[in-house]
N, C-alpha and C. Protein backbone atom coordinates (compact mmCIF):
# COMPACT_ATOMS: atom_id res chain seq x y z
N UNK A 1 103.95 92.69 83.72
CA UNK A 1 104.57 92.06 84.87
C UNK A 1 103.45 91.51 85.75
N UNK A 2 103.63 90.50 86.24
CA UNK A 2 102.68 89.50 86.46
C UNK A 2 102.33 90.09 88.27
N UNK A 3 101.41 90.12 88.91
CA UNK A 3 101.17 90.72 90.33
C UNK A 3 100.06 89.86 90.85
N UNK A 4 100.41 89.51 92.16
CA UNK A 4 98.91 88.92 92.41
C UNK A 4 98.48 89.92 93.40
N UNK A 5 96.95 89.36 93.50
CA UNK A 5 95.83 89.95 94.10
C UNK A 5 95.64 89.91 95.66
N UNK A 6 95.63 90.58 96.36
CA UNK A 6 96.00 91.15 98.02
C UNK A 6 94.23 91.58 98.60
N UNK A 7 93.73 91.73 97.81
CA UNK A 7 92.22 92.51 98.11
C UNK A 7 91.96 93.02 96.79
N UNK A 8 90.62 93.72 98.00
CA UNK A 8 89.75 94.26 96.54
C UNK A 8 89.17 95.55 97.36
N UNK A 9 88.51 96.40 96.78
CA UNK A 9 87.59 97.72 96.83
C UNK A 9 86.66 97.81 95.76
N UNK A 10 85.80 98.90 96.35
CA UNK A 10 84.77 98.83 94.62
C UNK A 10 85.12 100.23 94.63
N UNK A 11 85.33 100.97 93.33
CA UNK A 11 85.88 102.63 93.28
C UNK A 11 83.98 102.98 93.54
N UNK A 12 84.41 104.35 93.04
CA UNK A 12 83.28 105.18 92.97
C UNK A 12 82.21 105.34 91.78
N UNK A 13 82.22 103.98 91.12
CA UNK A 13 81.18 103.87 90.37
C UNK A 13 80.81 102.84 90.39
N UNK A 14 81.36 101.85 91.55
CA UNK A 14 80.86 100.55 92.54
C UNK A 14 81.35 99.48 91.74
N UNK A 15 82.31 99.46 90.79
CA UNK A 15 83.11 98.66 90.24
C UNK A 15 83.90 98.27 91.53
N UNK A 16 84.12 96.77 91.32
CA UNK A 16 85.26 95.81 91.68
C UNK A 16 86.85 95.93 91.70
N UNK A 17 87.50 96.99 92.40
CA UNK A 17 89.14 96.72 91.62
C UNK A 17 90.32 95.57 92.84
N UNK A 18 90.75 95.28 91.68
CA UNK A 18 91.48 94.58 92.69
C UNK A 18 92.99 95.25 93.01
N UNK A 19 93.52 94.67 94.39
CA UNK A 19 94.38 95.54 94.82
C UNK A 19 95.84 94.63 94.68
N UNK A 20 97.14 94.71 94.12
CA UNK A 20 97.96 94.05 93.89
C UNK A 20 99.24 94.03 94.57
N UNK A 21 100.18 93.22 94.82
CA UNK A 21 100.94 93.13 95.56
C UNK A 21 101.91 94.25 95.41
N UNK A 22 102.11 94.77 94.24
CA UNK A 22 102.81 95.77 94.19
C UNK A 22 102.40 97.19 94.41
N UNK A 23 101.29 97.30 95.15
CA UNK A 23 100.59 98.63 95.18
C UNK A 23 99.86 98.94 94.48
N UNK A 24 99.63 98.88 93.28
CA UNK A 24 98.98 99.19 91.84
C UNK A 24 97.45 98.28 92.03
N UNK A 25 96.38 99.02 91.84
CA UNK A 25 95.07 98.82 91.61
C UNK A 25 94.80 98.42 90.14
N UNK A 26 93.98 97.26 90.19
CA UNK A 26 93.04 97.30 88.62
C UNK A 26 91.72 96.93 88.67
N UNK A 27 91.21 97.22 87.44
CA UNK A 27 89.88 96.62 87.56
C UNK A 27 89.17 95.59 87.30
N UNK A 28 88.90 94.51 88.09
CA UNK A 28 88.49 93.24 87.71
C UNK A 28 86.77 93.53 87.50
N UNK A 29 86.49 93.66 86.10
CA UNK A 29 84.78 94.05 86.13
C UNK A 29 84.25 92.31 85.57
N UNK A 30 82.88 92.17 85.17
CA UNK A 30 82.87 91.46 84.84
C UNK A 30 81.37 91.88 83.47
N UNK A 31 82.00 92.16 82.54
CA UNK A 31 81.20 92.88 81.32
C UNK A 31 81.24 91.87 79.96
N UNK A 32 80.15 90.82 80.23
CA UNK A 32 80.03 89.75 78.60
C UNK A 32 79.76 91.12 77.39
N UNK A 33 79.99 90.52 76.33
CA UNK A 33 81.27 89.61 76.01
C UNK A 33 82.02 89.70 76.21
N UNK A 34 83.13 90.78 76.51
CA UNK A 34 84.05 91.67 75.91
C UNK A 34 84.97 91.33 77.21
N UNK A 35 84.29 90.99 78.52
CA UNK A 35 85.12 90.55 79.57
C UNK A 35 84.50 89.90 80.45
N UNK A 36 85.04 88.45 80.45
CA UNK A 36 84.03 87.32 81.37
C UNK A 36 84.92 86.99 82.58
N UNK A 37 84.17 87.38 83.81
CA UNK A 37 84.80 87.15 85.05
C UNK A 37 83.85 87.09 85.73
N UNK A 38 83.12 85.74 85.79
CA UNK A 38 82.13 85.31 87.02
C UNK A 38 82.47 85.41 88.30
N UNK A 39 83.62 85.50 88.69
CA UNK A 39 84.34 84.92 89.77
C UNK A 39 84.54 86.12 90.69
N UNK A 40 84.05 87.69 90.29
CA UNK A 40 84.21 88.83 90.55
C UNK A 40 82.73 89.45 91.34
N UNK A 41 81.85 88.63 90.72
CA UNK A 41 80.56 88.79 90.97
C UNK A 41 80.22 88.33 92.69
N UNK A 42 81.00 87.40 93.14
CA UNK A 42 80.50 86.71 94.87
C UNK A 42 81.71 87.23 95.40
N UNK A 43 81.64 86.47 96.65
CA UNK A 43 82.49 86.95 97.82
C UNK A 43 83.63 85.85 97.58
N UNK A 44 82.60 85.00 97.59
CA UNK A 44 83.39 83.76 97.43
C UNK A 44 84.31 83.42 96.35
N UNK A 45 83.85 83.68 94.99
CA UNK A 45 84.71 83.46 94.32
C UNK A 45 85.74 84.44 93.95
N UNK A 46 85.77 86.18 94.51
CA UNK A 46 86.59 86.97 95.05
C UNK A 46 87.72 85.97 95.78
N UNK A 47 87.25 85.82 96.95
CA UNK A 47 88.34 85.30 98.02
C UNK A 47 89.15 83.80 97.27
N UNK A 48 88.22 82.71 96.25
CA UNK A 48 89.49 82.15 95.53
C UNK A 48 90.45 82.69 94.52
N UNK A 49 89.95 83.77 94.46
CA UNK A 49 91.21 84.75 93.34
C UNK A 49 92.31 85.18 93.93
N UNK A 50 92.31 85.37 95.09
CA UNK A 50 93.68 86.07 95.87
C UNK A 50 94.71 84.99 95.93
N UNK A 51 95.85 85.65 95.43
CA UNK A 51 96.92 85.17 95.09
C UNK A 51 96.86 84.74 93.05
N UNK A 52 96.11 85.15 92.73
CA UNK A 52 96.35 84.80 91.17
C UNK A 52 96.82 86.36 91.19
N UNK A 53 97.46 86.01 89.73
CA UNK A 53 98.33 87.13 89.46
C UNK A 53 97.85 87.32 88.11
N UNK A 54 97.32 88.77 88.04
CA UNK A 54 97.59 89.59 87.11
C UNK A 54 98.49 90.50 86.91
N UNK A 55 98.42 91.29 84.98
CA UNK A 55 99.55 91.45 84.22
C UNK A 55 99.35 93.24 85.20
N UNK A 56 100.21 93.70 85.53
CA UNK A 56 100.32 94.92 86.32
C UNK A 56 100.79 95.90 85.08
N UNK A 57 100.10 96.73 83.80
CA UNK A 57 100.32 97.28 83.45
C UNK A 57 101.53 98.44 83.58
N UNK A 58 101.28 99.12 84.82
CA UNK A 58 101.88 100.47 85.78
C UNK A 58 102.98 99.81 85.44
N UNK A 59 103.52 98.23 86.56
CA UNK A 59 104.27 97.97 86.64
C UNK A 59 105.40 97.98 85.68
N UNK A 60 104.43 97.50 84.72
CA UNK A 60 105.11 97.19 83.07
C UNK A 60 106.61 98.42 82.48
N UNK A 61 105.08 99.36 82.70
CA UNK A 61 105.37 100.41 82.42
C UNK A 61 106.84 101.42 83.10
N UNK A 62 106.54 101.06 84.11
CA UNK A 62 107.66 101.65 85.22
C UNK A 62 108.59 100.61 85.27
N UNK A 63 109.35 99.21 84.72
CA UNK A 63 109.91 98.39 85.06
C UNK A 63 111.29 99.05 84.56
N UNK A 64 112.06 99.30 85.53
CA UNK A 64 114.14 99.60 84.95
C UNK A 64 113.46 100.97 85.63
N UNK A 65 112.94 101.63 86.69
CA UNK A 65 112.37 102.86 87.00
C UNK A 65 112.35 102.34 88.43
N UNK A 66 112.65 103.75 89.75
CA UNK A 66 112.50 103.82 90.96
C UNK A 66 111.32 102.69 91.65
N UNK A 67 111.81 102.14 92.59
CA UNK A 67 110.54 101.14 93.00
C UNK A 67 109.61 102.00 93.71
N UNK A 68 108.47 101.46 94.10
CA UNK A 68 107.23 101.98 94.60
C UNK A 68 107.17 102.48 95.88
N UNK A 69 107.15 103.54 96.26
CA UNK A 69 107.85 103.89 97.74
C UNK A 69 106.89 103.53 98.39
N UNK A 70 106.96 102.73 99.71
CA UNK A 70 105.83 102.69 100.80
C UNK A 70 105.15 104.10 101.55
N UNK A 71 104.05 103.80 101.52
CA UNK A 71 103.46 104.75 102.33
C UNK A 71 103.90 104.96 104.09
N UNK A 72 103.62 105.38 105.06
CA UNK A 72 103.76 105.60 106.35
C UNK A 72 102.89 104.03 107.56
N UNK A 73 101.57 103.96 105.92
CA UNK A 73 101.05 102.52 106.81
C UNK A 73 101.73 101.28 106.08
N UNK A 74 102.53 101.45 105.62
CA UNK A 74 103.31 99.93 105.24
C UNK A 74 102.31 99.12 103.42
N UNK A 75 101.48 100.38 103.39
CA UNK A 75 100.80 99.93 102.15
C UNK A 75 101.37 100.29 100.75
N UNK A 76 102.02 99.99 99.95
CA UNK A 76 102.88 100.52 98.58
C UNK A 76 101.84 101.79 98.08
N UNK A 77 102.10 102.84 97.50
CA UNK A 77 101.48 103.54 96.56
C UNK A 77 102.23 103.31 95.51
């Protein structure tokens, strides 16, 4: 299920994840060959990614299943 991109964080091994409209986190790394994403590497080309949509696995997964309850700050978990 297709989600776009709201922000970003780097977890705790200073990876890049991006944060998706549906609550659900992923990881946008950028590791040749195996995964090419220049665009992960600046600020700049971060900030033209928001609003592209990636495939939301979780989502996938949980789709015909309870929706994502909001947290207390209005942020989905």
């Amino acid at each position: 299920m297709k989600q776009a991109i709201v922000g970003y964080h780097k977890d705790a091994e200073d990876h890049w994840v991006a944060e998706l409209t549906c609550g659900h986190n992923q990881h946008v790394r950028h590791k040749p060959p195996w995964v090419v994403r220049h665009w992960v590497t600046t600020e700049m080309g971060r900030a033209a990614m928001w609003g592209y949509k990636l495939d939301c696995k979780l989502c996938e997964s949980r789709e015909g299943k309870e929706p994502v309850a909001l947290s207390d700050t209005g942020v989905r978990r």
